[in-house]
Protein backbone atom coordinates (compact mmCIF):
# COMPACT_ATOMS: atom_id res chain seq x y z
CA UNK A 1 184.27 50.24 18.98
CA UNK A 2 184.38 47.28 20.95
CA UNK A 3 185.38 48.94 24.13
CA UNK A 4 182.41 51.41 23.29
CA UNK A 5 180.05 48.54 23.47
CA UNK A 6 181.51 47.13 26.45
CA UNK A 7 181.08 50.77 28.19
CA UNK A 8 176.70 50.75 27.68
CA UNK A 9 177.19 46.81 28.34
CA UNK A 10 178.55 47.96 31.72
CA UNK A 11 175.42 49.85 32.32
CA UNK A 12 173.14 47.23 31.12
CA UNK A 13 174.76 45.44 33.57
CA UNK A 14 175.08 47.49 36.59
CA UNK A 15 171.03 48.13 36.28
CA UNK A 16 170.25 44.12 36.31
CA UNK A 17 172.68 43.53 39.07
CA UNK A 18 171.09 47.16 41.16
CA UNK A 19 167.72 45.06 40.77
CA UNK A 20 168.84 42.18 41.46
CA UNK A 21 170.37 42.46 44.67
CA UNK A 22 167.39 44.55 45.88
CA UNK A 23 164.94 41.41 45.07
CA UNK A 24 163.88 39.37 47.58
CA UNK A 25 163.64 35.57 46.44
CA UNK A 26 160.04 35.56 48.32
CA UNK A 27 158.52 38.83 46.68
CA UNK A 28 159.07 37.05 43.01
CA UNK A 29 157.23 33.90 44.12
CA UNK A 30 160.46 32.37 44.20
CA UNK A 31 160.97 30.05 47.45
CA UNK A 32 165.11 29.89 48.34
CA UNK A 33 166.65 26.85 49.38
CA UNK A 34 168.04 25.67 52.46
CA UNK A 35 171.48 27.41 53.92
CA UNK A 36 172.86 30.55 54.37
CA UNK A 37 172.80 33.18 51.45
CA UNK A 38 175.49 35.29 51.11
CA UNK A 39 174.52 36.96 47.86
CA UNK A 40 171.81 39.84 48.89
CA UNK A 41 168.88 39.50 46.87
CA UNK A 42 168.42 37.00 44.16
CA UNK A 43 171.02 34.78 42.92
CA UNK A 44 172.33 35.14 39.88
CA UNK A 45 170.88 31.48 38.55
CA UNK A 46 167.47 31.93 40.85
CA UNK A 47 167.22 34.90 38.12
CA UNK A 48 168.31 33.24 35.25
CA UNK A 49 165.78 30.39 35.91
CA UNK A 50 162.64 32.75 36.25
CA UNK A 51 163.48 34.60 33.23
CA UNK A 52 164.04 31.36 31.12
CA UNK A 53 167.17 32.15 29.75
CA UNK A 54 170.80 30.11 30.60
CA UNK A 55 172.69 31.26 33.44
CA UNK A 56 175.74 31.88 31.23
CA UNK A 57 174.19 34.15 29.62
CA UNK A 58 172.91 36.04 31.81
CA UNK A 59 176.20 36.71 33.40
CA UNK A 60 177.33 37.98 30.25
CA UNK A 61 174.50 40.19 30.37
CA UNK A 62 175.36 41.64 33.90
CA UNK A 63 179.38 41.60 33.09
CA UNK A 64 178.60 43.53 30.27
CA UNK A 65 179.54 41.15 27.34
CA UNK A 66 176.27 39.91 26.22
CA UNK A 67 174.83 43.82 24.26
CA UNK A 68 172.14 42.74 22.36
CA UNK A 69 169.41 40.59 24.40
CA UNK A 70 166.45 40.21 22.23
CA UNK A 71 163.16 42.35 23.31
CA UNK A 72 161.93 39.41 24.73
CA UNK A 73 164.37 38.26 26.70
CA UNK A 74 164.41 42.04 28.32
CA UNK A 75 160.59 41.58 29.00
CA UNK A 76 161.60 38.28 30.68
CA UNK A 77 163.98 39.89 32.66
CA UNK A 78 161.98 43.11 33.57
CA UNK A 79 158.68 40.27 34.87
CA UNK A 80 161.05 38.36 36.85
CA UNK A 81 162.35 41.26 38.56
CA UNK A 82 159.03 42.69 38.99
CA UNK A 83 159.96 45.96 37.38
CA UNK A 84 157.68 48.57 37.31
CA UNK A 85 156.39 50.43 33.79
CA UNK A 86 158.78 52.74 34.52
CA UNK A 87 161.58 50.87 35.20
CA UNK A 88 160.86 48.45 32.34
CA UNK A 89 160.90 51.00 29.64
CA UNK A 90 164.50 52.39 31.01
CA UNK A 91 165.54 48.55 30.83
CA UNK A 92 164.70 48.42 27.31
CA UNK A 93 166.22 51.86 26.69
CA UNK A 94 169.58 50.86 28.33
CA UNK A 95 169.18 47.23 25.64
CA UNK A 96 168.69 49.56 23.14
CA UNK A 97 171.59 51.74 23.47
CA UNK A 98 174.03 49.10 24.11
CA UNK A 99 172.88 47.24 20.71
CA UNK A 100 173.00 50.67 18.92
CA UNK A 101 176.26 52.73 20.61
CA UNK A 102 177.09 55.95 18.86
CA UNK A 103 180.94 55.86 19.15
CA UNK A 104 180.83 59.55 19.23
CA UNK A 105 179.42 61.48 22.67
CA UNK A 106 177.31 63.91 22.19
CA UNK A 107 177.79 67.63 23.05
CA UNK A 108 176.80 69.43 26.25
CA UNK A 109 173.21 70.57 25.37
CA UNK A 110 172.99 74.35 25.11
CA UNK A 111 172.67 76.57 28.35
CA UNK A 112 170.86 79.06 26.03
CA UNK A 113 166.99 80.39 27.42
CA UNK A 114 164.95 82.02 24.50
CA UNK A 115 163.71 85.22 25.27
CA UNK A 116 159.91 84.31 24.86
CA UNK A 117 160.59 81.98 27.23
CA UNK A 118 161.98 84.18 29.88
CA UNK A 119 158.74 86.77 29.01
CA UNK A 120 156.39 83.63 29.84
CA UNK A 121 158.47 82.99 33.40
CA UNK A 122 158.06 86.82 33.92
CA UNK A 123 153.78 86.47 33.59
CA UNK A 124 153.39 83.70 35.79
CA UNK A 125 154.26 85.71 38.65
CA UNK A 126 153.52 85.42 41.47
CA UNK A 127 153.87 82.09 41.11
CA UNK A 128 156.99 80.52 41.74
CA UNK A 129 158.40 79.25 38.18
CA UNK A 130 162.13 78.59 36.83
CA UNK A 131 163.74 76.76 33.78
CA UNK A 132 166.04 73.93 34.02
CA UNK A 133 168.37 71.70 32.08
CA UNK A 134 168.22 67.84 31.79
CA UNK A 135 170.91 67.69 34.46
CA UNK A 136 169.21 70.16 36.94
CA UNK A 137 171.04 73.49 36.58
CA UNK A 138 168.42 76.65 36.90
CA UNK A 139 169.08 78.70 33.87
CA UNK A 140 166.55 81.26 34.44
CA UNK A 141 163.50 82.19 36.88
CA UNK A 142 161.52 84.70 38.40
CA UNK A 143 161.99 86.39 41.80
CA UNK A 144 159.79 83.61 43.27
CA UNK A 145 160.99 80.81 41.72
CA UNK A 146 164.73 81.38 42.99
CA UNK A 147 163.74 82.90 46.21
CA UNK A 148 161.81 79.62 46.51
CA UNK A 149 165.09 77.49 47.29
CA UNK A 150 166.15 79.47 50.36
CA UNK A 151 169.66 80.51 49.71
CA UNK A 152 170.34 79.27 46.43
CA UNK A 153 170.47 82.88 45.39
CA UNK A 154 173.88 83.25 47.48
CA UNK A 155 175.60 81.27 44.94
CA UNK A 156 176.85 81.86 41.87
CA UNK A 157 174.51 81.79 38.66
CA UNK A 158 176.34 78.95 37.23
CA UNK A 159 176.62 76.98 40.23
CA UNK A 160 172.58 76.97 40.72
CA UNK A 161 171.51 73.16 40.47
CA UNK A 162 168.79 71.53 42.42
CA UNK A 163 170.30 68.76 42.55
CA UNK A 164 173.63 70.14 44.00
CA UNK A 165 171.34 72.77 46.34
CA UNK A 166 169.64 69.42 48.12
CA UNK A 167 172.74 67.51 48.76
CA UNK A 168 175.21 70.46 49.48
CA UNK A 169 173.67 73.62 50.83
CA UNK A 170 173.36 73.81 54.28
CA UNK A 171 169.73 75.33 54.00
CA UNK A 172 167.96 72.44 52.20
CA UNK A 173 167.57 70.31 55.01
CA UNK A 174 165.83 72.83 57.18
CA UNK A 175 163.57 74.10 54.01
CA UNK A 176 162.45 70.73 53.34
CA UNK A 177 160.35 68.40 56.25
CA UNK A 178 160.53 65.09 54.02
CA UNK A 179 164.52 65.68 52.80
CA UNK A 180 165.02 62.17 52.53
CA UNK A 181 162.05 60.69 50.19
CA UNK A 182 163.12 64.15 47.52
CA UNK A 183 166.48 63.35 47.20
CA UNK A 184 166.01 59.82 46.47
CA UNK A 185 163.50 61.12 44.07
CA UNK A 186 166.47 63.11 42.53
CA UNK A 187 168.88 60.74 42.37
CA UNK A 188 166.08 58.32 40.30
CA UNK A 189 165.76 60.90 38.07
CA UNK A 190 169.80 61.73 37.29
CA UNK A 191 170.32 57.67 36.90
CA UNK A 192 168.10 57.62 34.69
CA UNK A 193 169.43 60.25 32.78
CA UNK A 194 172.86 58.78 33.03
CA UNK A 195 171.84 55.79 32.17
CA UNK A 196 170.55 56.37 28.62
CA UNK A 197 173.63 59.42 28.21
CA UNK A 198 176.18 58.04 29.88
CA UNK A 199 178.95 59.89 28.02
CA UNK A 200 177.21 63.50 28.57
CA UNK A 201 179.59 65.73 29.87
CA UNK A 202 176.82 67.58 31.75
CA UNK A 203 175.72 64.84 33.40
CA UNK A 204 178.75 63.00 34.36
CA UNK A 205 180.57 66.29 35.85
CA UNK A 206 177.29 66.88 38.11
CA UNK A 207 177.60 63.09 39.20
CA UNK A 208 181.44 63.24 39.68
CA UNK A 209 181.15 66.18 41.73
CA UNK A 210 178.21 64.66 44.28
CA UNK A 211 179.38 61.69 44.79
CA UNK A 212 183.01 63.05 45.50
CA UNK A 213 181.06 65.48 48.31
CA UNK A 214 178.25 63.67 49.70
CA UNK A 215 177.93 60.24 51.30
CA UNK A 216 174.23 60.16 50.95
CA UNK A 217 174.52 61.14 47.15
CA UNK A 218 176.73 58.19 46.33
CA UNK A 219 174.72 56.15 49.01
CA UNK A 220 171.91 56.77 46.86
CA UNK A 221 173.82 56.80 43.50
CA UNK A 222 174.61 52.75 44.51
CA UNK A 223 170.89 51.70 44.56
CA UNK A 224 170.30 52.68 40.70
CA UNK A 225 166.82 53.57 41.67
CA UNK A 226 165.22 54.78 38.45
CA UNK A 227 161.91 56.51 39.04
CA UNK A 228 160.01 59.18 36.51
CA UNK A 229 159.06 62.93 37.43
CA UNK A 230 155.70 63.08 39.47
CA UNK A 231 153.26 65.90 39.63
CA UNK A 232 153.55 66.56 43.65
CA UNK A 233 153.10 69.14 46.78
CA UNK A 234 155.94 70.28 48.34
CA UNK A 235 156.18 71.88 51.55
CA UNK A 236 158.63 74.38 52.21
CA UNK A 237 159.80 75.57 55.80
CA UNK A 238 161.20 79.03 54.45
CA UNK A 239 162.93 81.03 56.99
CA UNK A 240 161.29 84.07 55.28
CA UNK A 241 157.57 83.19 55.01
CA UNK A 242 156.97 80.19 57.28
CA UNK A 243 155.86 76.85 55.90
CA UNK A 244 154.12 76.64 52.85
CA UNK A 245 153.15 73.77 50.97
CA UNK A 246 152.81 74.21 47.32
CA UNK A 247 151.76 71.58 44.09
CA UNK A 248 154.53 71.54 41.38
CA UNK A 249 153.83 70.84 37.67
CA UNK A 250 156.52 69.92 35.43
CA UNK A 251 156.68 70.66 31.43
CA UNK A 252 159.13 69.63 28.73
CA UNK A 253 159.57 72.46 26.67
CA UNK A 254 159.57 71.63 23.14
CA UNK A 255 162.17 72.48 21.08
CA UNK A 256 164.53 73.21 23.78
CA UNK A 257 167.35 70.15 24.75
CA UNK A 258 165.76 68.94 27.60
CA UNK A 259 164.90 71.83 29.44
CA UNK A 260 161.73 71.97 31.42
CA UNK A 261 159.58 74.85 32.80
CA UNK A 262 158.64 74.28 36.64
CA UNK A 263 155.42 76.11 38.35
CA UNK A 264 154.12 75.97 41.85
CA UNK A 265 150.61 76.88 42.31
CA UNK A 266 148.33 76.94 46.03
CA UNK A 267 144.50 77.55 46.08
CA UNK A 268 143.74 81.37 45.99
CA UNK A 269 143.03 82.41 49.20
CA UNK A 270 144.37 80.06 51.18
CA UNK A 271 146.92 80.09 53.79
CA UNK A 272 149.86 78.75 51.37
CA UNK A 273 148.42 81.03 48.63
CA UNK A 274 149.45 83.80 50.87
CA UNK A 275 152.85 83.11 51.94
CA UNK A 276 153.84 82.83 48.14
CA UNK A 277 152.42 86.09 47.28
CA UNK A 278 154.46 87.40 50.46
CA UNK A 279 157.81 85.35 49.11
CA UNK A 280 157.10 87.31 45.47
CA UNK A 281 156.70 90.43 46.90
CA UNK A 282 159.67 90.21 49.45
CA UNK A 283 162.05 88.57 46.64
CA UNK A 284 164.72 91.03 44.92
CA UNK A 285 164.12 91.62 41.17
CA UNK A 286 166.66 89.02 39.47
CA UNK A 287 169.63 91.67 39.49
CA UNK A 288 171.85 88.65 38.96
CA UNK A 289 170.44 86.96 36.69
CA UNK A 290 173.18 85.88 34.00
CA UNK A 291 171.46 87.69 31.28
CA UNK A 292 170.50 90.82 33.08
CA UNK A 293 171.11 93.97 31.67
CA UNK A 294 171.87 97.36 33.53
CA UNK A 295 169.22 100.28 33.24
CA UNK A 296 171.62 103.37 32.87
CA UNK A 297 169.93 106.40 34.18
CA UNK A 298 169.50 109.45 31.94
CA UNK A 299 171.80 112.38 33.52
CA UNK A 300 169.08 115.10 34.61
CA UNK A 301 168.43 118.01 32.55
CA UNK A 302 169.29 121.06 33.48
């Protein structure tokens, strides 16, 4: 159990050390001393002093053998780093689960897409829609919605992540104008999954994988950026409709582990409206979908 705890301490510890490295001692009000600084960032004490707490312990804290700050002293920490809402409440998450470690991980969540839900993807056509899992992987769409990603459809079924399409398919670059602000965006969103789960097998395969493969994946993975999902256009440079720039709405779909329902939506009649009706209409019916079923033709009567 004890090297349990010291596993979430860890993460406890790698977040407060992200943030504090990536805060300047002027944007906290804080004016440095004389010399040179080696450390990037705040010091270690310069932190300690702001959020009134000793600096021995906070470097148990950020070494990952202090598990159990109090709720104040992780409000203290999250004003002197400036944290946003967001970022706060995954502070006091990661607290949380380093107080209250299960010792067992849980299991991959299922991959499993009721039918209803598959019916409802089918009658938002033609608007681009899909289903995905907490850790990114598209477990079912319609024509639009996987035509959407240009060449995502060239890979296997169960190799279909976002996540994975941004960083390593040659097409995502070219499909999307601002490539850089998204995939931070994405990475945000995994570490903060990771964070609070960091013993899901799901997540920590998907990880292990991208930052094995791509340098701007574990560039980004370094940061510990944590950021929630935004409601936000999109525009697409698709080498089969032209550019197209499309708002996105994201739902948690309840009673499901984690998976969410994605739409994209343009003004009817406009320009952008058009190019997704033309991306519908040109995508192939989902043939390879994983749970499609062949149509045998009756023999013909004679």
């Amino acid at each position: 159990m004890a090297a349990e705890q010291h596993t979430t301490g860890d993460e406890l510890g790698r977040f407060l050390r992200a943030r504090r490295t990536q805060t300047s001692p002027e944007s906290v009000g804080f004016t440095p001393g004389g010399g040179v600084r080696r450390t990037p960032g705040l010091r270690r004490e310069e932190l300690a002093s702001l959020a009134g707490v000793s600096i021995d312990y906070y470097i148990r804290l950020e070494r990952g053998k202090e598990t159990r700050p109090s709720p104040g002293v992780v409000d203290a920490l999250a004003r002197a780093l400036h944290l946003d809402d967001e970022e706060h409440h995954h502070l006091r998450e990661l607290a949380a689960r380093a107080a209250n470690y299960a010792p067992e991980p849980p299991p991959p969540p299922s991959r499993t897409v009721r039918p209803h839900l598959k019916l409802l993807l089918e009658t938002m056509r033609p608007n681009p829609a899909y289903i995905v899992s907490r850790s990114m992987d598209l477990l079912a769409w319609n024509p639009g919605g996987l035509a959407l990603y240009a060449g995502l459809a060239d890979w296997p079924a169960k190799q279909r992540n976002l996540a994975r399409y941004l960083f390593l398919h040659p097409a995502a670059r070219e499909l999307f104008p601002d490539w850089e602000p998204l995939v931070r965006a994405c990475v945000a969103r995994l570490r903060a999954q990771a964070g609070t789960s960091p013993d899901a097998p799901d997540l920590a395969g998907l990880v292990g994988e991208l930052v094995l493969k791509s340098p701007d994946f574990a560039r980004l993975w370094e940061r510990y950026e944590v950021i929630g999902r935004k409601n936000v256009q999109k525009t697409f440079h698709h080498p089969e409709v032209g550019v197209l720039t499309l708002r996105g709405q994201n739902m948690h779909l309840e009673g499901t582990p984690g998976q969410r329902l994605c739409v994209y939506t343009a003004e009817p009649g406009s320009p952008d409206h058009d190019a997704m009706l033309l991306l519908g209409l040109s995508a192939p019916e989902p043939a390879g979908h994983p749970d499609a079923k062949t149509v045998r033709q009756r023999p013909a009567q004679s």
